[in-house]
PDB file of N, CA and C in Angstrom:
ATOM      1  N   UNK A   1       9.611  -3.260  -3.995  1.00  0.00           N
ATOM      2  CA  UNK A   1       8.492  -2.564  -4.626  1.00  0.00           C
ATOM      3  C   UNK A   1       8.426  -1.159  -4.064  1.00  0.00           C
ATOM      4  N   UNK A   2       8.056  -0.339  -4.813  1.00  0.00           N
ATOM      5  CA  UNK A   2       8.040   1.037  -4.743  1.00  0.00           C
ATOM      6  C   UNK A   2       6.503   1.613  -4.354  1.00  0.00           C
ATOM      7  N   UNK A   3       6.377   1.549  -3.353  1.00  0.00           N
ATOM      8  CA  UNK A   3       4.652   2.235  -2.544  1.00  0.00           C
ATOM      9  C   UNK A   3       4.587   3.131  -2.679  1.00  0.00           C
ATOM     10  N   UNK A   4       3.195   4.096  -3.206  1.00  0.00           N
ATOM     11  CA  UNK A   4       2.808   5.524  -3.159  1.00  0.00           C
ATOM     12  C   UNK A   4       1.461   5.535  -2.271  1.00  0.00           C
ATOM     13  N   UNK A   5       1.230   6.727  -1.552  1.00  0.00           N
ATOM     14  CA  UNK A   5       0.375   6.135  -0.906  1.00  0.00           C
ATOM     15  C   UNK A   5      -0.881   6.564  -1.993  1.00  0.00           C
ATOM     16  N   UNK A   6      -1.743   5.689  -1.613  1.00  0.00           N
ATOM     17  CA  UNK A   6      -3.246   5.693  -2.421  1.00  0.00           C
ATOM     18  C   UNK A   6      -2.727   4.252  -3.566  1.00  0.00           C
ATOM     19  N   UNK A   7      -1.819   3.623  -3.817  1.00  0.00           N
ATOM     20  CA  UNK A   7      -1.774   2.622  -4.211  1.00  0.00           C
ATOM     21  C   UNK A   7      -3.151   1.378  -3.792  1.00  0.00           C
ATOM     22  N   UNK A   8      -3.384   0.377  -4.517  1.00  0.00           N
ATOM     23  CA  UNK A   8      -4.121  -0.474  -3.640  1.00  0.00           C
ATOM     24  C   UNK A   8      -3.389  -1.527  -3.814  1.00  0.00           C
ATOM     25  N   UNK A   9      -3.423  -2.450  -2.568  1.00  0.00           N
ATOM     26  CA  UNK A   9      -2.548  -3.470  -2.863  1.00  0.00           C
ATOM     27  C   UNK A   9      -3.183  -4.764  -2.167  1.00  0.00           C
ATOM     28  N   UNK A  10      -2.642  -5.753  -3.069  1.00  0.00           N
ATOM     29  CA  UNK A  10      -2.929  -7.653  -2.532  1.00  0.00           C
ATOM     30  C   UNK A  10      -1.912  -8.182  -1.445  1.00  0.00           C
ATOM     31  N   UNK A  11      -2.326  -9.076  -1.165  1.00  0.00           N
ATOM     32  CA  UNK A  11      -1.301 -10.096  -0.424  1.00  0.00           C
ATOM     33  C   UNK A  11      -0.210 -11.226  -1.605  1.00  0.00           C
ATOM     34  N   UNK A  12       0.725 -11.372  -1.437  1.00  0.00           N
ATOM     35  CA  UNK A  12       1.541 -11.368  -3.102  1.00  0.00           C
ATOM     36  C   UNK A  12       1.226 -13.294  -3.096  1.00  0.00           C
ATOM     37  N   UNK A  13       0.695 -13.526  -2.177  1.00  0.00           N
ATOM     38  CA  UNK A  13       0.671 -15.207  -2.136  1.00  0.00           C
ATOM     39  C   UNK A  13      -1.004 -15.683  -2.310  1.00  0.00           C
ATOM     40  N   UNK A  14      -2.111 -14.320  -2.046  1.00  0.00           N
ATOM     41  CA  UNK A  14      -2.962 -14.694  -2.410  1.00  0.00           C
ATOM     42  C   UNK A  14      -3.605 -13.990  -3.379  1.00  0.00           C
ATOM     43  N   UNK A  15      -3.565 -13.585  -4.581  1.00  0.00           N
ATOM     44  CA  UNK A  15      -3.604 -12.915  -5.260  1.00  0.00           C
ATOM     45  C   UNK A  15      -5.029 -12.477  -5.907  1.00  0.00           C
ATOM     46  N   UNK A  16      -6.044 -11.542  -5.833  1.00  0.00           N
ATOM     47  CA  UNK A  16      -7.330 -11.893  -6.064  1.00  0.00           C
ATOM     48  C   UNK A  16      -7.690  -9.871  -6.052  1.00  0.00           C
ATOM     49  N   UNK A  17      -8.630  -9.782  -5.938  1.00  0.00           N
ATOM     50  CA  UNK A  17      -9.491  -7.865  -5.739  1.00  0.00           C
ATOM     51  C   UNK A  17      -8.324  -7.225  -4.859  1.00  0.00           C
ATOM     52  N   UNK A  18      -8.277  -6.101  -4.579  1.00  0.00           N
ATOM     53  CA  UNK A  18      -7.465  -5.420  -3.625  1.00  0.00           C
ATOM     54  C   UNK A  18      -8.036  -5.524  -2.167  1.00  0.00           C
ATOM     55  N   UNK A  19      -7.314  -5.642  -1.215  1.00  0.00           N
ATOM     56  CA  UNK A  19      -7.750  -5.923  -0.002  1.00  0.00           C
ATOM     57  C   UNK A  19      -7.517  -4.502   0.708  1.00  0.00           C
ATOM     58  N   UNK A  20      -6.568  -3.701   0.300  1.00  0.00           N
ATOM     59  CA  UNK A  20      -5.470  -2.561   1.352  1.00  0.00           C
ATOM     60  C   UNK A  20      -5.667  -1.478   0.513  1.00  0.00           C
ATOM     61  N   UNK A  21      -5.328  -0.231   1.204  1.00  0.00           N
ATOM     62  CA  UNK A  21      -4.868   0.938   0.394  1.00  0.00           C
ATOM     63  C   UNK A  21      -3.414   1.179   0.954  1.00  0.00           C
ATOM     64  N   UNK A  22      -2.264   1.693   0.493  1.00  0.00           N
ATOM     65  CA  UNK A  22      -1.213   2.282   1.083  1.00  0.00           C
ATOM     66  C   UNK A  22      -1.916   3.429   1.604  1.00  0.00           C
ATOM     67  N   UNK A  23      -1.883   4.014   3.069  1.00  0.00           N
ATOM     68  CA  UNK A  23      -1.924   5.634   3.486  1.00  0.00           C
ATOM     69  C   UNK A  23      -0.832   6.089   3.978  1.00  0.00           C
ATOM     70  N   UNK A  24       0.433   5.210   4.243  1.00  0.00           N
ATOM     71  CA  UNK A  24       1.534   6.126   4.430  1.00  0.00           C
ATOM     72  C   UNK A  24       2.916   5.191   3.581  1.00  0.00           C
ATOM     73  N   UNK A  25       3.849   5.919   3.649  1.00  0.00           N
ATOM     74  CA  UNK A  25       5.073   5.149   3.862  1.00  0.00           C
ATOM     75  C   UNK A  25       5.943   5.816   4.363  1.00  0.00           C
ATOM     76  N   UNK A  26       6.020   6.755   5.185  1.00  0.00           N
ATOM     77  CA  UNK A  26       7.198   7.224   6.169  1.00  0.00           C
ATOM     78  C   UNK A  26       7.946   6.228   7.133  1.00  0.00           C
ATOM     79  N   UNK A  27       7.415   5.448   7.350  1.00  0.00           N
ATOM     80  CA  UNK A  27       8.693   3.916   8.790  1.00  0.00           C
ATOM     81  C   UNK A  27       9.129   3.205   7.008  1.00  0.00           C
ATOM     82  N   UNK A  28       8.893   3.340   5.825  1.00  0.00           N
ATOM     83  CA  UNK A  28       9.792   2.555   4.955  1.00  0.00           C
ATOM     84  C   UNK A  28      11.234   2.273   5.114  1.00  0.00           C
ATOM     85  N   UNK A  29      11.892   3.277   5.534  1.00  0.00           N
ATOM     86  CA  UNK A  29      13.200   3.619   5.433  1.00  0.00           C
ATOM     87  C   UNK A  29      13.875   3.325   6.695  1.00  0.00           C
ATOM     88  N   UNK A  30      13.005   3.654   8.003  1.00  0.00           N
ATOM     89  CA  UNK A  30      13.672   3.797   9.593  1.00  0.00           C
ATOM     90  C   UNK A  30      13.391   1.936   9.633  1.00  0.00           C
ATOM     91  N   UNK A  31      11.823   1.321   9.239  1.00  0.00           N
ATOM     92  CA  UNK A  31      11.527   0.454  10.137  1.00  0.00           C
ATOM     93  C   UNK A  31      10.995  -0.693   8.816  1.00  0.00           C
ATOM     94  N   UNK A  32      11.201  -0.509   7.907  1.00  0.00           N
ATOM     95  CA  UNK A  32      10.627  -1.185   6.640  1.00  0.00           C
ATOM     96  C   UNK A  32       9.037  -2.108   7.142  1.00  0.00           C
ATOM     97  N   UNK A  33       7.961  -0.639   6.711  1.00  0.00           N
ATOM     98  CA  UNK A  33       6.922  -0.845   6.875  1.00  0.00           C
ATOM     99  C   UNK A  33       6.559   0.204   6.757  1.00  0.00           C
ATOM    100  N   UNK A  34       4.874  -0.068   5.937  1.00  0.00           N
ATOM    101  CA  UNK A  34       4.640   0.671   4.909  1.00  0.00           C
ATOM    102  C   UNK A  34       2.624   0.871   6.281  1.00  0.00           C
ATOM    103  N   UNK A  35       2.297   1.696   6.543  1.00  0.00           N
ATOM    104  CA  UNK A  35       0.687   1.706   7.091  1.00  0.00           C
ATOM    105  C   UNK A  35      -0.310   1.887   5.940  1.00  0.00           C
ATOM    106  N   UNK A  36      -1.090   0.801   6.609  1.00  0.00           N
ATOM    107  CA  UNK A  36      -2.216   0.017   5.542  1.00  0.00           C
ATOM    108  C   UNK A  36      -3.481   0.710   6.520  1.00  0.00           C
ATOM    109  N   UNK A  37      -4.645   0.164   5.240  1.00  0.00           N
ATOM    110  CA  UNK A  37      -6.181   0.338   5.678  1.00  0.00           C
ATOM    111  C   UNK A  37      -6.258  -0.429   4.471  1.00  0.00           C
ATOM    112  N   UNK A  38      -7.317  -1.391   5.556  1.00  0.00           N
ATOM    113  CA  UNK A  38      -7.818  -2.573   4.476  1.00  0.00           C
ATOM    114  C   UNK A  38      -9.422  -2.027   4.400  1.00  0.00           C
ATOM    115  N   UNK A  39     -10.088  -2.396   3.501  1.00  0.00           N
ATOM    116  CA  UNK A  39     -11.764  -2.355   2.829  1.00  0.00           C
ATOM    117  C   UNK A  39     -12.851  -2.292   3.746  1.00  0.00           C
ATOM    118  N   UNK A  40     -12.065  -3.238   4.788  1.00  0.00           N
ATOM    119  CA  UNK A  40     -13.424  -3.983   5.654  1.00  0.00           C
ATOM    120  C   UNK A  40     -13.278  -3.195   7.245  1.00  0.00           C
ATOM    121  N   UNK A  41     -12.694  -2.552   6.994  1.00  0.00           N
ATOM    122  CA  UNK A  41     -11.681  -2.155   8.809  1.00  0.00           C
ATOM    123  C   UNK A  41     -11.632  -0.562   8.904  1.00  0.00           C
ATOM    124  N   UNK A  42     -12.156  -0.105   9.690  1.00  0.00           N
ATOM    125  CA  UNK A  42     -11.918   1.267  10.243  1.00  0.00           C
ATOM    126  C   UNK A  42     -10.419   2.116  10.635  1.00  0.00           C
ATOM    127  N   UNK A  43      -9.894   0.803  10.820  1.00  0.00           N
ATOM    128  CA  UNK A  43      -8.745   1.205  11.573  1.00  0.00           C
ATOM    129  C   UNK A  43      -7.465   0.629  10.833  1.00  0.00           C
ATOM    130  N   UNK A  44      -6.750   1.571  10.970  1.00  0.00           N
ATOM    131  CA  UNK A  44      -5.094   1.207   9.948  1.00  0.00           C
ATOM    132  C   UNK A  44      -4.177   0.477  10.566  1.00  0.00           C
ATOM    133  N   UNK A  45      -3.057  -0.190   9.916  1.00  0.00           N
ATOM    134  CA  UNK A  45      -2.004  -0.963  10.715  1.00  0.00           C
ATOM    135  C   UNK A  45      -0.581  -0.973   9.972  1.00  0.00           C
ATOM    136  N   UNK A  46      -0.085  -1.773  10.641  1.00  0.00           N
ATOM    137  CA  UNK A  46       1.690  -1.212  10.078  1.00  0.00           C
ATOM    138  C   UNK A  46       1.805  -2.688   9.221  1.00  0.00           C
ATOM    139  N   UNK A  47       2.111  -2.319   7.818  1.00  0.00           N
ATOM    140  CA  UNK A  47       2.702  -3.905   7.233  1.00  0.00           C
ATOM    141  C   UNK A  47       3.756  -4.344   6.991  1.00  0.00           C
ATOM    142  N   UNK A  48       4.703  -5.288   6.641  1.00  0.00           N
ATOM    143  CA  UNK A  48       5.567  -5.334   5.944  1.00  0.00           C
ATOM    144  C   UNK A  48       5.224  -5.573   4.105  1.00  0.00           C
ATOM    145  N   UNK A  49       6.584  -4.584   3.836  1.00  0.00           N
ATOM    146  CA  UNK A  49       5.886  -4.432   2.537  1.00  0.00           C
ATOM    147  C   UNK A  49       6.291  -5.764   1.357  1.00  0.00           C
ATOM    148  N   UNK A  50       7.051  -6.515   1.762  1.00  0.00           N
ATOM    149  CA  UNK A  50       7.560  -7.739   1.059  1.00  0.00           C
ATOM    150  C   UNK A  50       5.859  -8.604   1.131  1.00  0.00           C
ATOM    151  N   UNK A  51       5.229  -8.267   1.862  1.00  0.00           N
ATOM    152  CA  UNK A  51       3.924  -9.203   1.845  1.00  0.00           C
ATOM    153  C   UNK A  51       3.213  -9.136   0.910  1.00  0.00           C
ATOM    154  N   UNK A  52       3.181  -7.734   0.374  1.00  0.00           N
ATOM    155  CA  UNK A  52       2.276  -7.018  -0.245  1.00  0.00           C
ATOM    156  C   UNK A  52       2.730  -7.067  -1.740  1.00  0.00           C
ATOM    157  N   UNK A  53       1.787  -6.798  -2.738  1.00  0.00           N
ATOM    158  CA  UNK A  53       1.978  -5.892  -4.362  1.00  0.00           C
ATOM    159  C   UNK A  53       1.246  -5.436  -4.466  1.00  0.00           C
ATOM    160  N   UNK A  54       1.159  -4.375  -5.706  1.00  0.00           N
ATOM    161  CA  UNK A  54       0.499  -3.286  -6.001  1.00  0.00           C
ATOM    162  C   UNK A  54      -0.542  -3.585  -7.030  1.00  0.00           C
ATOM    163  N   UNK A  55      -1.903  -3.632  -7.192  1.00  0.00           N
ATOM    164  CA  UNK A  55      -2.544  -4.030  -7.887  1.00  0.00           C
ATOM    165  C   UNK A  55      -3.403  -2.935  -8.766  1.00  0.00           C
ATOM    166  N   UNK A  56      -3.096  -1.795  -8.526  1.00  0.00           N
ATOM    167  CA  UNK A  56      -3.344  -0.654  -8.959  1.00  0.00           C
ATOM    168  C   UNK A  56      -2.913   0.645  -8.525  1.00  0.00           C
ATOM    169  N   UNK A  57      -2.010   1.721  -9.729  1.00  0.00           N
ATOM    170  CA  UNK A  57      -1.312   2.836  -8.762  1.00  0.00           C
ATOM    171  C   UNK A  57      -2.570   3.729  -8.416  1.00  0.00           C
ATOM    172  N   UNK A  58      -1.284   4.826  -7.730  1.00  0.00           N
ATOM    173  CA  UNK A  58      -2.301   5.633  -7.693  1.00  0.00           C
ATOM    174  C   UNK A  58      -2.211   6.974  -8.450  1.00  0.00           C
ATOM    175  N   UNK A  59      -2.836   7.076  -9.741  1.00  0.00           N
ATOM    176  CA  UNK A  59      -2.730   7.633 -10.968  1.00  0.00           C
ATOM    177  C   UNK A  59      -2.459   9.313 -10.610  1.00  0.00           C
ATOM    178  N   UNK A  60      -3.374   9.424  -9.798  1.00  0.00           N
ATOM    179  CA  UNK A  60      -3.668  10.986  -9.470  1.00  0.00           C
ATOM    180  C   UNK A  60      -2.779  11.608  -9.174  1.00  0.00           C
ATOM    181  N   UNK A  61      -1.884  11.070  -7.797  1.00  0.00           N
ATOM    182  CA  UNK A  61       0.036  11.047  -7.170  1.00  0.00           C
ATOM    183  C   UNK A  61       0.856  11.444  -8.912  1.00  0.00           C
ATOM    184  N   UNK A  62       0.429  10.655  -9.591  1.00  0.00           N
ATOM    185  CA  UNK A  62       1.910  10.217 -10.879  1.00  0.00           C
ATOM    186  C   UNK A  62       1.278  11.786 -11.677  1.00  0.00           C
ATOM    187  N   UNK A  63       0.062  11.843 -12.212  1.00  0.00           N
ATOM    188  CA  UNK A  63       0.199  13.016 -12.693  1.00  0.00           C
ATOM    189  C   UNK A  63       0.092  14.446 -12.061  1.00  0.00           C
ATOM    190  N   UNK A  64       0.093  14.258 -10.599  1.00  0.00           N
ATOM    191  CA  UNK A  64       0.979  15.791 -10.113  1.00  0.00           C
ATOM    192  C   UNK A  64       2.069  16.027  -9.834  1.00  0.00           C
ATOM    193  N   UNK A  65       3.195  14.802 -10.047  1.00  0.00           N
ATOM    194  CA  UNK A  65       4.384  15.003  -9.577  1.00  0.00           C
ATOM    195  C   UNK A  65       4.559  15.258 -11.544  1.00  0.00           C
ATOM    196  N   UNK A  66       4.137  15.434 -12.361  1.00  0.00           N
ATOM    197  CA  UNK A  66       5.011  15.357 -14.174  1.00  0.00           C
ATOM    198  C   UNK A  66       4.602  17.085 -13.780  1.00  0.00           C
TER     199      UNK A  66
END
């Protein structure tokens, strides 16, 4: 799966509202892991991104890169 950050994303096994936002993906490539901030939490963490899907992009990203 292809992460942008500002994506929101689920857990792919429990599937339900968005739990996460993507805020980065720079370790994608070195360390395959994507840094999250979930809804309920102040504080961000490193995920793996096979855990995750995308349950909404992030629209704003797609129309400044056209």
């Amino acid at each position: 799966m292809d992460f942008q950050v500002g994506d929101l994303i689920t857990l792919k096994h429990h599937p339900g509202a968005p739990l996460a936002m993507v805020i980065s993906t720079e370790c994608v490539h070195m360390f395959n892991r994507i840094q999250i901030q979930h809804f309920d939490s102040s504080r961000s963490e490193m995920a793996a991104p096979k855990h995750w899907k995308v349950v909404s992009r992030n629209e704003t990203r797609r129309l400044a890169e056209i």
